[in-house]
PDB file of N, CA and C in Angstrom:
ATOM      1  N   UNK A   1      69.847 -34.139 129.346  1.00  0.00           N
ATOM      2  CA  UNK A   1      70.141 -34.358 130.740  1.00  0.00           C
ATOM      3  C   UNK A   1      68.836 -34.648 131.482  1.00  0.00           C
ATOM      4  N   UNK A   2      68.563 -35.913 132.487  1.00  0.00           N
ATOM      5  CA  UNK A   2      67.531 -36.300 133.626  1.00  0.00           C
ATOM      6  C   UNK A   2      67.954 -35.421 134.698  1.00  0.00           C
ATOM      7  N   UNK A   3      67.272 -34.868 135.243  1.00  0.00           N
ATOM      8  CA  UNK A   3      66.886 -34.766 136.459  1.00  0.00           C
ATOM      9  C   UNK A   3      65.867 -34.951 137.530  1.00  0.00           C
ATOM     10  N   UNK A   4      66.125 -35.410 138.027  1.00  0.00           N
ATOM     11  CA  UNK A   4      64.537 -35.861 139.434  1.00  0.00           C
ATOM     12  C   UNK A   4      64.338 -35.029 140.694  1.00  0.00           C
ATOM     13  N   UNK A   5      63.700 -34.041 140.640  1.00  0.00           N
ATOM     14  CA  UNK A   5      63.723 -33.635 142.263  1.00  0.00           C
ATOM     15  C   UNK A   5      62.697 -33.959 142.875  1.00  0.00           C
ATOM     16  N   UNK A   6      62.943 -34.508 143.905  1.00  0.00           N
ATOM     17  CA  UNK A   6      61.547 -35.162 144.752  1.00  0.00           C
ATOM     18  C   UNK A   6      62.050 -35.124 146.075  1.00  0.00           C
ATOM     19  N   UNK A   7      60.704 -34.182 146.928  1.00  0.00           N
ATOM     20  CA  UNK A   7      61.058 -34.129 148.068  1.00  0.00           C
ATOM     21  C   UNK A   7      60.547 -35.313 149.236  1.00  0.00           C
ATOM     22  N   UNK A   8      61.465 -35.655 150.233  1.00  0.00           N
ATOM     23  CA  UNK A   8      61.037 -36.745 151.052  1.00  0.00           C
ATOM     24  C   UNK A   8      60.915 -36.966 152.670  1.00  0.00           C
ATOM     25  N   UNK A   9      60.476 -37.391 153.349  1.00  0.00           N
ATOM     26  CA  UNK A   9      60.461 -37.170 154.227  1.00  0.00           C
ATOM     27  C   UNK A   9      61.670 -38.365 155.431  1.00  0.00           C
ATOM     28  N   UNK A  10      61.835 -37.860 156.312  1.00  0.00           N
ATOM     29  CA  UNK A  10      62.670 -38.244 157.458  1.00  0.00           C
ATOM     30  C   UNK A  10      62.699 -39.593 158.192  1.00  0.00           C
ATOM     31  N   UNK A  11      61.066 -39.865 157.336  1.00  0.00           N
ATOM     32  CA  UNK A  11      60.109 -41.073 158.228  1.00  0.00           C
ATOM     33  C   UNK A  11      61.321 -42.285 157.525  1.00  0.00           C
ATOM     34  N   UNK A  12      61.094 -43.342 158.302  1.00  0.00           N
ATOM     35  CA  UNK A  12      61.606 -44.453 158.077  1.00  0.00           C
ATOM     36  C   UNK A  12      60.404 -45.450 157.573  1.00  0.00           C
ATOM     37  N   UNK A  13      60.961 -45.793 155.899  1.00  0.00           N
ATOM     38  CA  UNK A  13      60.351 -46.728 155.641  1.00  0.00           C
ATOM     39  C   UNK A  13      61.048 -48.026 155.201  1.00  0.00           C
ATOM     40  N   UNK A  14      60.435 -49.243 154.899  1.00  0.00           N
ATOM     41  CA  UNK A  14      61.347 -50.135 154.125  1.00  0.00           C
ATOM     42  C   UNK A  14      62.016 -50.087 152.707  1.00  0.00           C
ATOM     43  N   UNK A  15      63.794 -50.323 153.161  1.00  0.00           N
ATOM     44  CA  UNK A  15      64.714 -49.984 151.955  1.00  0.00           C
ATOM     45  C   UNK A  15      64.642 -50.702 150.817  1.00  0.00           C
ATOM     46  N   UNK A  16      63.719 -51.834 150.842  1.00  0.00           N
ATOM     47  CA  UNK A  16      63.152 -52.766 149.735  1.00  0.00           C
ATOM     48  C   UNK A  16      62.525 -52.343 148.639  1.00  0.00           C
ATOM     49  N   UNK A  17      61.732 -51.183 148.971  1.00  0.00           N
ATOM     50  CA  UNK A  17      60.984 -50.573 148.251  1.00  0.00           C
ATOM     51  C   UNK A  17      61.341 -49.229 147.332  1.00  0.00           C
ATOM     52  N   UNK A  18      62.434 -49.276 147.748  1.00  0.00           N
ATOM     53  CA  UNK A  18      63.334 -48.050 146.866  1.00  0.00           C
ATOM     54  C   UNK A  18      63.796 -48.707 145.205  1.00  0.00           C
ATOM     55  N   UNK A  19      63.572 -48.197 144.107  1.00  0.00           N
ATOM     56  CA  UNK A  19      63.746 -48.652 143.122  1.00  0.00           C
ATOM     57  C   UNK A  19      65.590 -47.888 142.991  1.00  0.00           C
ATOM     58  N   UNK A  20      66.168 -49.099 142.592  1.00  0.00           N
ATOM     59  CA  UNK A  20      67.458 -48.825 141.767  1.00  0.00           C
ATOM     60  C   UNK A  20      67.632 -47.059 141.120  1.00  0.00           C
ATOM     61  N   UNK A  21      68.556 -46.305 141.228  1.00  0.00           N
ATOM     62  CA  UNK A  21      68.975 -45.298 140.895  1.00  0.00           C
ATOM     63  C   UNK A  21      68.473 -45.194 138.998  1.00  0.00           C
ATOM     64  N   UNK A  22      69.055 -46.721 138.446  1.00  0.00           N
ATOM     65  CA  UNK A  22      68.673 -46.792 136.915  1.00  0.00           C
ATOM     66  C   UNK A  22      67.530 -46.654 136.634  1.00  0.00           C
ATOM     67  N   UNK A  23      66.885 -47.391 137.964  1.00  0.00           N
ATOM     68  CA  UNK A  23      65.117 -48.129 137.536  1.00  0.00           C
ATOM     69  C   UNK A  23      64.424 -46.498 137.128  1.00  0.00           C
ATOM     70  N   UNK A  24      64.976 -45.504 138.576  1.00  0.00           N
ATOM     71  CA  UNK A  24      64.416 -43.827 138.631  1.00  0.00           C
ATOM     72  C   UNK A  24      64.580 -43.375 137.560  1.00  0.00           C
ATOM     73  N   UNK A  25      65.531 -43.505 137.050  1.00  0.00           N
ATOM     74  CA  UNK A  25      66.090 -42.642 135.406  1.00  0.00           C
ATOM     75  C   UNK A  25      65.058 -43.163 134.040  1.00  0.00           C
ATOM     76  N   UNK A  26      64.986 -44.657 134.032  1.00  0.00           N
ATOM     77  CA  UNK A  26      64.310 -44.776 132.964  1.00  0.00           C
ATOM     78  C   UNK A  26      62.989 -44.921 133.604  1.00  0.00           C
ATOM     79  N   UNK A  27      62.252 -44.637 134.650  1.00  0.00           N
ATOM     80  CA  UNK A  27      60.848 -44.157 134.904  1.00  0.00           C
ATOM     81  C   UNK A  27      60.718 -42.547 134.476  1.00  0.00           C
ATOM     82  N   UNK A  28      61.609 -41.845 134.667  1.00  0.00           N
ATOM     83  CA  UNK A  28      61.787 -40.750 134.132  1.00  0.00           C
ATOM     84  C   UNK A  28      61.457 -40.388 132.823  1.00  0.00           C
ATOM     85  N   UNK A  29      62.500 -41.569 131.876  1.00  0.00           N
ATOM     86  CA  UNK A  29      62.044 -41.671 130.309  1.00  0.00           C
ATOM     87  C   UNK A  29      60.695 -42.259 129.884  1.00  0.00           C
ATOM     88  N   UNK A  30      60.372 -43.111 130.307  1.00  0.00           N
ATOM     89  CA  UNK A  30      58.905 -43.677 129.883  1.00  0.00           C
ATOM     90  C   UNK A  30      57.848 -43.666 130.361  1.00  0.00           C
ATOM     91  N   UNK A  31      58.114 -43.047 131.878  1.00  0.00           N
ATOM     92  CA  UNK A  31      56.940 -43.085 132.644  1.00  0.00           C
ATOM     93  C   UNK A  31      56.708 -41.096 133.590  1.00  0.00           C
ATOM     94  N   UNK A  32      57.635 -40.570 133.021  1.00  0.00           N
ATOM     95  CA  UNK A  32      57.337 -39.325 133.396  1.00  0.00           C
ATOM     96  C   UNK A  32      57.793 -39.215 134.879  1.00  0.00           C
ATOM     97  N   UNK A  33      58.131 -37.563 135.335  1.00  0.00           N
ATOM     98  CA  UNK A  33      59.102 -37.181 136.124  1.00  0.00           C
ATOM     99  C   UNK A  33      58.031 -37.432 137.547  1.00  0.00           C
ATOM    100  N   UNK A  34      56.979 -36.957 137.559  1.00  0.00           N
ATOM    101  CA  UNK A  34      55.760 -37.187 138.243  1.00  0.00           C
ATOM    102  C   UNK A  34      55.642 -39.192 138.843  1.00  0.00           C
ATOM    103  N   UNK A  35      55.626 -39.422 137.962  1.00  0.00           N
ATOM    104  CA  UNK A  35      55.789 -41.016 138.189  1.00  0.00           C
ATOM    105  C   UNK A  35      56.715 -41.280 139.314  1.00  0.00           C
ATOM    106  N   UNK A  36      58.125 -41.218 138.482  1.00  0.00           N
ATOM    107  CA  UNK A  36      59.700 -41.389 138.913  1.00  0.00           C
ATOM    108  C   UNK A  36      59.461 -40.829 140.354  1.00  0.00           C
ATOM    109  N   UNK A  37      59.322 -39.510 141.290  1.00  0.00           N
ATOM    110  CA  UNK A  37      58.905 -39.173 141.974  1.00  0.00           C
ATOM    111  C   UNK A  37      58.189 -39.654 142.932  1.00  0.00           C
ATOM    112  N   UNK A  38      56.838 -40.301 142.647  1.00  0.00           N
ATOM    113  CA  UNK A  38      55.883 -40.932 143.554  1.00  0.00           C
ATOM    114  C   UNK A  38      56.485 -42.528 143.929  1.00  0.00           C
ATOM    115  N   UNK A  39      57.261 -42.996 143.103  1.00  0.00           N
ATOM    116  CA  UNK A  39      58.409 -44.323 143.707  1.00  0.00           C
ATOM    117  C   UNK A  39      59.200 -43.920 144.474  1.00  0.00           C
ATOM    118  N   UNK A  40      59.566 -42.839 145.074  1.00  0.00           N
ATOM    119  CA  UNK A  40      60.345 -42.504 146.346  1.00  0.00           C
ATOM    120  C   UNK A  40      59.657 -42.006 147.417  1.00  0.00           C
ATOM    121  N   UNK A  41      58.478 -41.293 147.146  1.00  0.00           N
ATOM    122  CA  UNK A  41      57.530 -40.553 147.966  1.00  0.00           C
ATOM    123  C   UNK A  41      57.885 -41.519 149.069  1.00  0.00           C
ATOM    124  N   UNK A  42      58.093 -40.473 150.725  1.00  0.00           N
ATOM    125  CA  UNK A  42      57.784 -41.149 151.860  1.00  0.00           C
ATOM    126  C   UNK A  42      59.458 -42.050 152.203  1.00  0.00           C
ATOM    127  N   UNK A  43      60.044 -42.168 151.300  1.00  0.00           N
ATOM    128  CA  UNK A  43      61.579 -42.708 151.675  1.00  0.00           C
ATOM    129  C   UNK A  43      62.000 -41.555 152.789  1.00  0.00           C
ATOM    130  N   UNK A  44      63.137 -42.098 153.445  1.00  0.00           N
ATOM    131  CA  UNK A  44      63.899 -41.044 154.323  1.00  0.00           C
ATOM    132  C   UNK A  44      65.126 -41.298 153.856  1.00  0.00           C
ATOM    133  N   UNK A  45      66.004 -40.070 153.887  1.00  0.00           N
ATOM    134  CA  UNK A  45      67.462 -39.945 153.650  1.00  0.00           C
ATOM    135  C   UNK A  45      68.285 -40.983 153.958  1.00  0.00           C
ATOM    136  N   UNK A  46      68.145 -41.660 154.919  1.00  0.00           N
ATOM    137  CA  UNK A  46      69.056 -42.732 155.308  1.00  0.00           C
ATOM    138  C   UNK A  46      68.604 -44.359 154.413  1.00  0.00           C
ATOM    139  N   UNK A  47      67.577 -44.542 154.606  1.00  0.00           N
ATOM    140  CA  UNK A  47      67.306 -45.405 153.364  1.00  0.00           C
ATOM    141  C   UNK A  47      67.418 -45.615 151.875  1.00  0.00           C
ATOM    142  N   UNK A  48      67.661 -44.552 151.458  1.00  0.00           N
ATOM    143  CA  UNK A  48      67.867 -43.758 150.349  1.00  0.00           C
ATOM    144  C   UNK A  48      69.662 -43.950 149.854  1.00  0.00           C
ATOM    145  N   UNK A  49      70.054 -43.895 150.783  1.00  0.00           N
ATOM    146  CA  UNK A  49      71.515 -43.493 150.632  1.00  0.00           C
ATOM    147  C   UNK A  49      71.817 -45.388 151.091  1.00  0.00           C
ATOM    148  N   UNK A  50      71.324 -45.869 152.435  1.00  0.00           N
ATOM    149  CA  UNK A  50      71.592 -47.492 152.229  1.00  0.00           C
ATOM    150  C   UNK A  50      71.626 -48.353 150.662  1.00  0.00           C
ATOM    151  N   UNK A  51      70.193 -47.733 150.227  1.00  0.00           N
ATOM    152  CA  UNK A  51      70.207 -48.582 148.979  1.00  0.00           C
ATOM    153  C   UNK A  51      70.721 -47.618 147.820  1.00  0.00           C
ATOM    154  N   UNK A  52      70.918 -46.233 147.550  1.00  0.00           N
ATOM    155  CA  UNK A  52      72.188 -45.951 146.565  1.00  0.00           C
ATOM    156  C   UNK A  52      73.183 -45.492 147.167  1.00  0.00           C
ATOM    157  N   UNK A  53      73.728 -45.347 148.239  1.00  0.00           N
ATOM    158  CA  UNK A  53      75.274 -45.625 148.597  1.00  0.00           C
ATOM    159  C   UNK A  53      75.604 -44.001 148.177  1.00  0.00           C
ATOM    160  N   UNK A  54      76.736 -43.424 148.961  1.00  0.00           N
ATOM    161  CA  UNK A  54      77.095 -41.897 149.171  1.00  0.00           C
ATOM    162  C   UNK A  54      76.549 -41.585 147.775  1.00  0.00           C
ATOM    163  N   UNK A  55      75.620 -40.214 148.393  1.00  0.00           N
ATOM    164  CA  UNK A  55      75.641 -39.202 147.154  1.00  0.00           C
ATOM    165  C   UNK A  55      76.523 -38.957 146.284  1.00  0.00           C
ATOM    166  N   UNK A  56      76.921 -38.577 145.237  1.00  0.00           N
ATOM    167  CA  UNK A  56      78.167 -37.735 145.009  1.00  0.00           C
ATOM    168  C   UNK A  56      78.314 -36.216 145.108  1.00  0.00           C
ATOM    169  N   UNK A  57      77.024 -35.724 146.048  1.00  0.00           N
ATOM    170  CA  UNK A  57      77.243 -34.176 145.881  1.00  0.00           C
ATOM    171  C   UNK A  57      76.373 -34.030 146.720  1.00  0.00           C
ATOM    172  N   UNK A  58      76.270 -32.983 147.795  1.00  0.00           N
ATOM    173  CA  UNK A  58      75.459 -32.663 148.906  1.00  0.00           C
ATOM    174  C   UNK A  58      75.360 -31.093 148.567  1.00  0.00           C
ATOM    175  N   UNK A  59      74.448 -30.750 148.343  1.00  0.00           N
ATOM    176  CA  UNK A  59      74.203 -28.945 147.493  1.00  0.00           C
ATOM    177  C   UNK A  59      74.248 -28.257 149.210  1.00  0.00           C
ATOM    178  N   UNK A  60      74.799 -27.375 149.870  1.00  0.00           N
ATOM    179  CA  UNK A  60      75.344 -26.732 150.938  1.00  0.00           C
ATOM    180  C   UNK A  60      74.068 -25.638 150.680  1.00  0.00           C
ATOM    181  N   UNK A  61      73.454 -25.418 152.048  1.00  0.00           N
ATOM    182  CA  UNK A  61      72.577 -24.806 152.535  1.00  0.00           C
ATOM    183  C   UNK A  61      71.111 -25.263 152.321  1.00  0.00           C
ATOM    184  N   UNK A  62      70.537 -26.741 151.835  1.00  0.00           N
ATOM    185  CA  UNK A  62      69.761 -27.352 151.362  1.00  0.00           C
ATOM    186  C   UNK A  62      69.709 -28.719 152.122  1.00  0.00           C
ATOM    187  N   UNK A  63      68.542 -29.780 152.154  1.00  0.00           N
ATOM    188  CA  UNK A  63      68.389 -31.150 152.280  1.00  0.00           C
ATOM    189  C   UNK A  63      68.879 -31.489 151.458  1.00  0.00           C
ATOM    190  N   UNK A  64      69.631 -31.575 150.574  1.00  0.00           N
ATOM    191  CA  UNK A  64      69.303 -32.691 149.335  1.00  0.00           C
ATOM    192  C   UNK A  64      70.559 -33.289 149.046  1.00  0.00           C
ATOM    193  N   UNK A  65      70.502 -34.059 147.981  1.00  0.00           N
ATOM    194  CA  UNK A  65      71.655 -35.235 148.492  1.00  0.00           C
ATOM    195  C   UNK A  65      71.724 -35.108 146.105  1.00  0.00           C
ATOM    196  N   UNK A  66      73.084 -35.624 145.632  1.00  0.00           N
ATOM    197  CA  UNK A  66      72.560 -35.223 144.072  1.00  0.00           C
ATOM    198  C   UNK A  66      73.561 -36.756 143.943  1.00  0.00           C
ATOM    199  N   UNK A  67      73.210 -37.515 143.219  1.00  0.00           N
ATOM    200  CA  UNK A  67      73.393 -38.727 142.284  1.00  0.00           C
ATOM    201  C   UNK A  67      73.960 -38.570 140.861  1.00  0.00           C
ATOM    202  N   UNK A  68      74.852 -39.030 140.305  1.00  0.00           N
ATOM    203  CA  UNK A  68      75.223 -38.636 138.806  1.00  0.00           C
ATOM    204  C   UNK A  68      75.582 -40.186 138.376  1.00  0.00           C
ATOM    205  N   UNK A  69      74.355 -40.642 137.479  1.00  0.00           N
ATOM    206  CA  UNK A  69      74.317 -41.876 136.865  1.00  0.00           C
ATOM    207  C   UNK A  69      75.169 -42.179 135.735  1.00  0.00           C
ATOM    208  N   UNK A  70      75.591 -40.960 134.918  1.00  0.00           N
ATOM    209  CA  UNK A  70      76.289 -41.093 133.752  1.00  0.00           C
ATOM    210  C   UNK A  70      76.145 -39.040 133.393  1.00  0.00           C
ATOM    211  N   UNK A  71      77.126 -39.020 132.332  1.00  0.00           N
ATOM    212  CA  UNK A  71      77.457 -37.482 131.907  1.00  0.00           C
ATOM    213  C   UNK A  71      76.027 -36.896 131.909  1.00  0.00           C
ATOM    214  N   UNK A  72      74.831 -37.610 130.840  1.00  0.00           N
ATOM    215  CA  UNK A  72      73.639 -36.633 130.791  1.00  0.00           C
ATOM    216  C   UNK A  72      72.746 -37.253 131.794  1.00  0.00           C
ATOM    217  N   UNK A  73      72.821 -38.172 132.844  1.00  0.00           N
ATOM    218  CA  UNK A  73      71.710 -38.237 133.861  1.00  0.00           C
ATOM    219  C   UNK A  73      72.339 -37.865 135.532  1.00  0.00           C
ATOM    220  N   UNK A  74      71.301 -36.966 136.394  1.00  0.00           N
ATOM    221  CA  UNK A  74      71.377 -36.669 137.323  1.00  0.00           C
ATOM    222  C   UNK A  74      70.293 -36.909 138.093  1.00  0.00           C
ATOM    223  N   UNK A  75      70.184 -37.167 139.494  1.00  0.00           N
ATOM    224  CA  UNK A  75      69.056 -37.345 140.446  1.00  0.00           C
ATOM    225  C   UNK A  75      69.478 -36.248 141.600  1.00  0.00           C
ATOM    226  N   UNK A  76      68.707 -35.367 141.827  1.00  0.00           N
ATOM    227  CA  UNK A  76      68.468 -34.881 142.886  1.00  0.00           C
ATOM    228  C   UNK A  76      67.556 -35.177 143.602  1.00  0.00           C
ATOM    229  N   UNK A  77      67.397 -35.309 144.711  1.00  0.00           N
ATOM    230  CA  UNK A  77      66.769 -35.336 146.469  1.00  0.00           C
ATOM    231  C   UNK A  77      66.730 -34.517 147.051  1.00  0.00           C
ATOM    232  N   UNK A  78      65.541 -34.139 147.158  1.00  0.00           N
ATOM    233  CA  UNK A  78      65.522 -33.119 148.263  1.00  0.00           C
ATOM    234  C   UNK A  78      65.019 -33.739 149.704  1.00  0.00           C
ATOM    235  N   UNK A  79      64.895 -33.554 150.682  1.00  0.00           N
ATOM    236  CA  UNK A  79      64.542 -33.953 152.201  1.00  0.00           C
ATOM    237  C   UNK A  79      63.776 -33.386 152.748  1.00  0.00           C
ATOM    238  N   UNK A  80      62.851 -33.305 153.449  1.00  0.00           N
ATOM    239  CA  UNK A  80      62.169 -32.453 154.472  1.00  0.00           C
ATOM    240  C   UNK A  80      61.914 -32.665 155.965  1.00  0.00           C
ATOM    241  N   UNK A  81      62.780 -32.034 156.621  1.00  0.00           N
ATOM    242  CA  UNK A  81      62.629 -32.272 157.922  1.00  0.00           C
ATOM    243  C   UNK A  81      61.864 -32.019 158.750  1.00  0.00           C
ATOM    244  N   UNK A  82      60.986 -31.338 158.051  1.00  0.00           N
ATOM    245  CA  UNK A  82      59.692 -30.128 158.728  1.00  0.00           C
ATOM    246  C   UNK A  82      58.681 -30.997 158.447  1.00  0.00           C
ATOM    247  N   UNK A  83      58.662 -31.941 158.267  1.00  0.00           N
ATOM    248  CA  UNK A  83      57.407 -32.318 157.600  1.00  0.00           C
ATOM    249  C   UNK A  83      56.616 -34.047 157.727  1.00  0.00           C
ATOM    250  N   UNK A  84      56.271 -34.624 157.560  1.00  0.00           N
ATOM    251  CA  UNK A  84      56.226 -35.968 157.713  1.00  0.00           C
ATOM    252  C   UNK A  84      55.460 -36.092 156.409  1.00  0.00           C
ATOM    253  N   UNK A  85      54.668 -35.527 155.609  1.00  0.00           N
ATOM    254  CA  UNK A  85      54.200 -35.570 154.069  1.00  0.00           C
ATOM    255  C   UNK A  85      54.932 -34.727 153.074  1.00  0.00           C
ATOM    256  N   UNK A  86      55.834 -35.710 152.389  1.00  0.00           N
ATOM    257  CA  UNK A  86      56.919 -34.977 151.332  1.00  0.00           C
ATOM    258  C   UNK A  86      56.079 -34.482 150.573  1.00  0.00           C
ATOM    259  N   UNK A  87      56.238 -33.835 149.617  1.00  0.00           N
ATOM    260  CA  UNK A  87      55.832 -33.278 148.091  1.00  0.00           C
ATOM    261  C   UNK A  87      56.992 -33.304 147.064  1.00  0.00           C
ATOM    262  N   UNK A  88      55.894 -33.429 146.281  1.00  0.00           N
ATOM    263  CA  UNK A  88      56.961 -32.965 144.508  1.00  0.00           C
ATOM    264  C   UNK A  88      57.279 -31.477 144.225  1.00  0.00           C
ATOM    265  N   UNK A  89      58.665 -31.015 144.369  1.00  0.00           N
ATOM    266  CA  UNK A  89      58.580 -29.833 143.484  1.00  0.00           C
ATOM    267  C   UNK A  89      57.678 -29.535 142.634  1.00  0.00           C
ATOM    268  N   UNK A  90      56.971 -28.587 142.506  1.00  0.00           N
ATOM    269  CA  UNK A  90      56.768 -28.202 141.225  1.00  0.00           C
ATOM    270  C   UNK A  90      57.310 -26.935 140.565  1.00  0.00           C
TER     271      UNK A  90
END
């Protein structure tokens, strides 16, 4: 199973620059979770969701928004509203 958590911020940037939901998954596989991550850095929730379209799962009491690409891949998002410089989980 993939998972991605990467936190982001509120700011509005251009939705051009968001890589495909797939593109995230196999940066994941070949290019590491750290990588996959820094290609969203700085997105905001609403851009995010323009270019992959409703979450399928919004985790209740949290920012985050969860993606399910296939049975063993998942993307989580986290958001930060507090903040204008996201970070990576660690």
């Amino acid at each position: 199973m993939l998972v991605l958590a990467v936190r982001l911020s509120d700011r509005e940037k251009n939705d051009n620059s968001i890589p495909s939901k797939e593109t995230v998954a196999a940066y994941i596989l070949e290019k590491g979770e750290q990588y996959a991550a820094e290609q969203l850095r700085g997105q905001d929730r609403n851009s995010v969701r323009r270019s992959w379209g409703d979450p399928d799962a919004m985790p209740s009491g949290i920012w985050a928004d969860v993606w399910g690409l296939d049975a063993d891949t998942t993307i989580l998002v986290f958001y930060s509203s507090l903040t204008n410089w996201p970070s990576t989980p660690k």
